[in-house]
C-alpha atoms as a PDB file:
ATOM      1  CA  UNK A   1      96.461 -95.970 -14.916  1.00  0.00           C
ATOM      2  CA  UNK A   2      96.234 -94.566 -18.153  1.00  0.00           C
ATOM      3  CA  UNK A   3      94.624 -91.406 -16.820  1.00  0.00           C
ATOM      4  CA  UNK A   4      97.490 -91.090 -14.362  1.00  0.00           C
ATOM      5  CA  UNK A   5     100.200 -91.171 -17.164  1.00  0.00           C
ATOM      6  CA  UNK A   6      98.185 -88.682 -18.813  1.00  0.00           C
ATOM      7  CA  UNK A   7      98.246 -86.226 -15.942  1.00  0.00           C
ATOM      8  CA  UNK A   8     102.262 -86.878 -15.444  1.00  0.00           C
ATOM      9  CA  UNK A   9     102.892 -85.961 -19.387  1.00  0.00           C
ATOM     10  CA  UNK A  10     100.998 -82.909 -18.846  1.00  0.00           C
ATOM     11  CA  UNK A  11     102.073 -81.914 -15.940  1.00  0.00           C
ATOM     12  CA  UNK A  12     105.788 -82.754 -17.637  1.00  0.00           C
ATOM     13  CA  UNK A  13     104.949 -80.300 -20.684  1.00  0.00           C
ATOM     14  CA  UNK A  14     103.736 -77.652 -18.603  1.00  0.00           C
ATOM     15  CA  UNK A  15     106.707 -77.130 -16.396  1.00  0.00           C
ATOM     16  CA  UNK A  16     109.002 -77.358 -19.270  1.00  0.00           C
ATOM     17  CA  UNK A  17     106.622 -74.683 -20.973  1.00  0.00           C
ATOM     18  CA  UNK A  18     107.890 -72.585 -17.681  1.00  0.00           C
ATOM     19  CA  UNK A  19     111.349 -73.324 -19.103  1.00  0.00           C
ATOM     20  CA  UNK A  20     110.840 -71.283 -22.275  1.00  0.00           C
ATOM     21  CA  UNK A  21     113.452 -68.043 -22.999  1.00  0.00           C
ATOM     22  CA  UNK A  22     110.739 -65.554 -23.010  1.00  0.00           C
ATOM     23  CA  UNK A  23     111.928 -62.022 -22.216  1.00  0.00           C
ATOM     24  CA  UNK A  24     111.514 -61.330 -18.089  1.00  0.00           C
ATOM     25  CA  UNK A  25     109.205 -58.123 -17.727  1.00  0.00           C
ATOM     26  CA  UNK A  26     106.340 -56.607 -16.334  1.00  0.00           C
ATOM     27  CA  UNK A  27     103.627 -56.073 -18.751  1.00  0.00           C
ATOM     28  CA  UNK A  28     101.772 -52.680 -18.808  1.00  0.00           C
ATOM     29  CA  UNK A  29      98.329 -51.714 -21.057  1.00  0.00           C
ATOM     30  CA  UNK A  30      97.246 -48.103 -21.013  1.00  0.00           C
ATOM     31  CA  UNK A  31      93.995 -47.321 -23.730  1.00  0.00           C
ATOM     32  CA  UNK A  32      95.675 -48.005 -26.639  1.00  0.00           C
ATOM     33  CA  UNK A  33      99.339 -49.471 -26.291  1.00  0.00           C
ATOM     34  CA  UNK A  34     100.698 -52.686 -24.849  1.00  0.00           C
ATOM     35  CA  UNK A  35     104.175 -52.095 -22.844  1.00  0.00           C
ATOM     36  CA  UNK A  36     106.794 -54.801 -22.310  1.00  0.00           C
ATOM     37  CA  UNK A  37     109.031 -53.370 -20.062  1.00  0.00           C
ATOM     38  CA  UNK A  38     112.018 -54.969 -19.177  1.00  0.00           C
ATOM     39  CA  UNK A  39     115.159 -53.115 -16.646  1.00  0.00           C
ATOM     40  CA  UNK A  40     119.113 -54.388 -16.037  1.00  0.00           C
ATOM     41  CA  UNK A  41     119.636 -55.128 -13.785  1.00  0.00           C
ATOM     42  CA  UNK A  42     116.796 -56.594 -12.325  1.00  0.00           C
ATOM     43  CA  UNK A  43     115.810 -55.389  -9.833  1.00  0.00           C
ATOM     44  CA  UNK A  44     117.540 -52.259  -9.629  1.00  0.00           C
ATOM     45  CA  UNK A  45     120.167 -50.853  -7.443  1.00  0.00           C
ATOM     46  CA  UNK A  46     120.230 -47.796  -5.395  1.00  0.00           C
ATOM     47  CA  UNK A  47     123.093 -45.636  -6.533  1.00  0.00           C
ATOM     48  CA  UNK A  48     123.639 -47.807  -9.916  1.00  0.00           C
ATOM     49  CA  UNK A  49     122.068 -46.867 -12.989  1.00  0.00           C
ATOM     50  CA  UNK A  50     119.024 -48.771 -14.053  1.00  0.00           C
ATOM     51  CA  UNK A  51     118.684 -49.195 -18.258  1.00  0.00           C
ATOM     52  CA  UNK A  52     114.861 -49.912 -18.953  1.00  0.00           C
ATOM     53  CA  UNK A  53     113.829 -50.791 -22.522  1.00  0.00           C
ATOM     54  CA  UNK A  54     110.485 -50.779 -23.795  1.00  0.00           C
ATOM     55  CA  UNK A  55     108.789 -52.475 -26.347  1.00  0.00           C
ATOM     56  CA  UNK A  56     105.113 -50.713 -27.280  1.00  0.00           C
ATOM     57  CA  UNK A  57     102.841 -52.106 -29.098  1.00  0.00           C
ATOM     58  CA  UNK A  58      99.366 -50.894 -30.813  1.00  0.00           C
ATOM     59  CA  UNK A  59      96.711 -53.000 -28.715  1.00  0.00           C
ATOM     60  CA  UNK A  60      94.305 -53.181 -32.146  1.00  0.00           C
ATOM     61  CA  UNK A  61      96.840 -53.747 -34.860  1.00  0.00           C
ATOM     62  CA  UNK A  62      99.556 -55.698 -32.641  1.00  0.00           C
ATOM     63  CA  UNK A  63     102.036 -53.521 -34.378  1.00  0.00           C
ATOM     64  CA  UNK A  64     104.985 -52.051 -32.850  1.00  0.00           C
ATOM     65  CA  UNK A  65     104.806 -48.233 -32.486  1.00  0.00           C
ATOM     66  CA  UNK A  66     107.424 -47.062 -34.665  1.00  0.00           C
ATOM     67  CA  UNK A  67     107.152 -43.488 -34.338  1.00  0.00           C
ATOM     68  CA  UNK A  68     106.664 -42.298 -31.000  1.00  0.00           C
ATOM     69  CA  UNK A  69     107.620 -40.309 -28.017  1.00  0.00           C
ATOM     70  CA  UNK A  70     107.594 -40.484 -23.993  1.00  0.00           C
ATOM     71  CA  UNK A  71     109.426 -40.830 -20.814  1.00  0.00           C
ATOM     72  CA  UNK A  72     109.909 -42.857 -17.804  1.00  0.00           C
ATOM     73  CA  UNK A  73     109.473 -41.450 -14.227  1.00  0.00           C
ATOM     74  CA  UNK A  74     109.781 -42.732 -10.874  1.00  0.00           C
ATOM     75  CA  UNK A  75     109.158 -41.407  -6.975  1.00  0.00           C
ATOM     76  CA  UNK A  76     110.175 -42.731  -3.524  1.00  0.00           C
ATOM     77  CA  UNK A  77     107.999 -42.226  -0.234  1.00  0.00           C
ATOM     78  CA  UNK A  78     110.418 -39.888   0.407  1.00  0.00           C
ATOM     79  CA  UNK A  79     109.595 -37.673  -1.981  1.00  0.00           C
ATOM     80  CA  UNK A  80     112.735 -38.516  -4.502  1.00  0.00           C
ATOM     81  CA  UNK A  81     112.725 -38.489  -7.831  1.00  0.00           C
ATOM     82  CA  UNK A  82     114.345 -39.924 -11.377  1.00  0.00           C
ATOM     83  CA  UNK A  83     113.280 -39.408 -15.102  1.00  0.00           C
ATOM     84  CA  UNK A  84     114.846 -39.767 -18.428  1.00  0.00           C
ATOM     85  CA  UNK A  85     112.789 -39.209 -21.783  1.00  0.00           C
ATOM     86  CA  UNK A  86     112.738 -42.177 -23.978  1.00  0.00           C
ATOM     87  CA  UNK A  87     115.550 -42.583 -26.699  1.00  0.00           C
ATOM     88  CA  UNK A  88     114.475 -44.770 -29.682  1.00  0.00           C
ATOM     89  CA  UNK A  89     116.495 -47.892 -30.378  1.00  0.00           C
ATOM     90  CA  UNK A  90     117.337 -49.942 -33.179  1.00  0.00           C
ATOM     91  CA  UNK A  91     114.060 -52.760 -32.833  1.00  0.00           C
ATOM     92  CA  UNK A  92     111.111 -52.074 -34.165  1.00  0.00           C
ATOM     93  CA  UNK A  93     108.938 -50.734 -31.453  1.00  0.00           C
ATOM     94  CA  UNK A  94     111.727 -50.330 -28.972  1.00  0.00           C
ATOM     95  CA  UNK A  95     112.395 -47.375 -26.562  1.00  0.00           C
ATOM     96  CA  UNK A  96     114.993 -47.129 -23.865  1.00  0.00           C
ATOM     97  CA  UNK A  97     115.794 -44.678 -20.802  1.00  0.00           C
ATOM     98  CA  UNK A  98     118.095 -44.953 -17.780  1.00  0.00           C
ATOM     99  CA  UNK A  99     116.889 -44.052 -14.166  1.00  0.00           C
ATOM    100  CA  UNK A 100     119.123 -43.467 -11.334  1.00  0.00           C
ATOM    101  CA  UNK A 101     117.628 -44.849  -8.038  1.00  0.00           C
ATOM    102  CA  UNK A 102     119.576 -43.061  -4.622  1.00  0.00           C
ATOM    103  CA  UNK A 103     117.671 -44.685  -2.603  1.00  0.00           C
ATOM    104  CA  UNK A 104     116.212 -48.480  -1.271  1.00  0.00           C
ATOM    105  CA  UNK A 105     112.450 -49.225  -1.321  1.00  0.00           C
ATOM    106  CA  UNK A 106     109.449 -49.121  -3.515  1.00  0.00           C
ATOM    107  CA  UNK A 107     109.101 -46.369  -6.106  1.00  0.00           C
ATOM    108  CA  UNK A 108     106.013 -45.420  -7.974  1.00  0.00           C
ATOM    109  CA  UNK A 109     106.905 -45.274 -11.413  1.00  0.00           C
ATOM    110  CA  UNK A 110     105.198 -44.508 -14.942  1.00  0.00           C
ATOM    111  CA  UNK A 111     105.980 -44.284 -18.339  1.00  0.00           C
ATOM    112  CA  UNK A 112     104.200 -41.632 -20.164  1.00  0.00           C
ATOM    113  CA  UNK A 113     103.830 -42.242 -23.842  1.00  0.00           C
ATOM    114  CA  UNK A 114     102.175 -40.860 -27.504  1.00  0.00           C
ATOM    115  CA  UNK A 115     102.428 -42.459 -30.895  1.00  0.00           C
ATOM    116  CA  UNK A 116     103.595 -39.765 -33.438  1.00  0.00           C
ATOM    117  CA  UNK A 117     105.115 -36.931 -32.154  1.00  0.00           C
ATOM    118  CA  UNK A 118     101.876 -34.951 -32.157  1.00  0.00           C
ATOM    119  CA  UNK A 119     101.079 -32.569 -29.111  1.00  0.00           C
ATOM    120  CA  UNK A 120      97.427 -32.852 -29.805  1.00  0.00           C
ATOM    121  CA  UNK A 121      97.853 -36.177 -29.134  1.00  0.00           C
ATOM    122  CA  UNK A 122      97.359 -37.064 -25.640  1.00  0.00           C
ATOM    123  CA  UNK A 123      99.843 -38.903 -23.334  1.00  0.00           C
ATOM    124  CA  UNK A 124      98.718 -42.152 -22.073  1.00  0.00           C
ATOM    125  CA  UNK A 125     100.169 -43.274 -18.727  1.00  0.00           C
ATOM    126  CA  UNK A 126     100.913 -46.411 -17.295  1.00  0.00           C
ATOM    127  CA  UNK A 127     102.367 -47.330 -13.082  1.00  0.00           C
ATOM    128  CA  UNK A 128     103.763 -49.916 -11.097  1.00  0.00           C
ATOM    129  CA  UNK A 129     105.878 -50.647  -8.019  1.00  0.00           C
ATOM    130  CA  UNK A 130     109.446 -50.730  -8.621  1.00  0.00           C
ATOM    131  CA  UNK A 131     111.273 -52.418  -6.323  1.00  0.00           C
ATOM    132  CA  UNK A 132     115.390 -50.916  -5.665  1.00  0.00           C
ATOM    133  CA  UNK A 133     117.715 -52.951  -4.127  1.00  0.00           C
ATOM    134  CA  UNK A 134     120.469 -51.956  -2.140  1.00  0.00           C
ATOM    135  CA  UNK A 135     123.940 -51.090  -4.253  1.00  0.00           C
ATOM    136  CA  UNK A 136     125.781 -54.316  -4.364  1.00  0.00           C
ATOM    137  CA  UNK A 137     129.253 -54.592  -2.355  1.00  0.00           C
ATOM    138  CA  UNK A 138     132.261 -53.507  -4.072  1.00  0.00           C
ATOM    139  CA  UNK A 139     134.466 -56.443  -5.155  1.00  0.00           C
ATOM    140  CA  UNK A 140     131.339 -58.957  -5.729  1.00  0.00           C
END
């Protein structure tokens, strides 16, 4: 009995420790940086404009990158394309750039990125999947 009641209380903490506000995201690692990427609206919409922000962090020092450059890039099977170079924001570590999707379907997409703004420096890559959405209805 006892053992039961201990299973139900953590079972209880766990799915309330699903509950948490943490950030939704996909979570990147290239060499050296850490990527929390995170897009509104989620997922995006073909013909609406899709803002990504991303966080990048130093994978030794766990230290946002403060002074850095990059962009964000995306391709359909189709062979169409979206990219926007990143614009640093206000947060520590924090990089944004809008895509424009035209079409539905899966996109292969990649941030390219460099601490410092040093060509010498290569540019580390990271991809995914993006999934776009159709546009949503007008009036809804």
């Amino acid at each position: 009995m006892r053992l039961g009641r201990l299973g139900a209380v953590t079972l209880l903490g766990l799915s309330l420790a699903g509950c948490g506000s943490a950030p939704e995201g996909t979570r990147l690692w290239s060499d050296t940086y850490e990527f929390r990427v995170t897009v509104d609206p989620k997922p995006p919409r073909a013909l609406e404009p899709a803002l990504y922000r991303v966080v990048v962090i130093d994978k030794k020092t766990k230290q946002p990158i403060e002074t850095g450059e990059g962009r964000i890039f995306a391709t359909s099977a189709d062979r169409a394309s979206t990219n926007d170079g990143f614009k640093k924001e206000k947060e520590l570590g924090t990089y944004s750039g809008r895509l424009f999707y035209p079409t539905t379907g899966d996109w292969a997409a990649a941030i390219q990125f460099r601490a410092e703004k040093d060509p010498h420096k290569p540019l580390e890559r990271v991809d995914w999947i993006q999934t776009v959405r159709p546009a949503t209805e007008p009036g809804t």
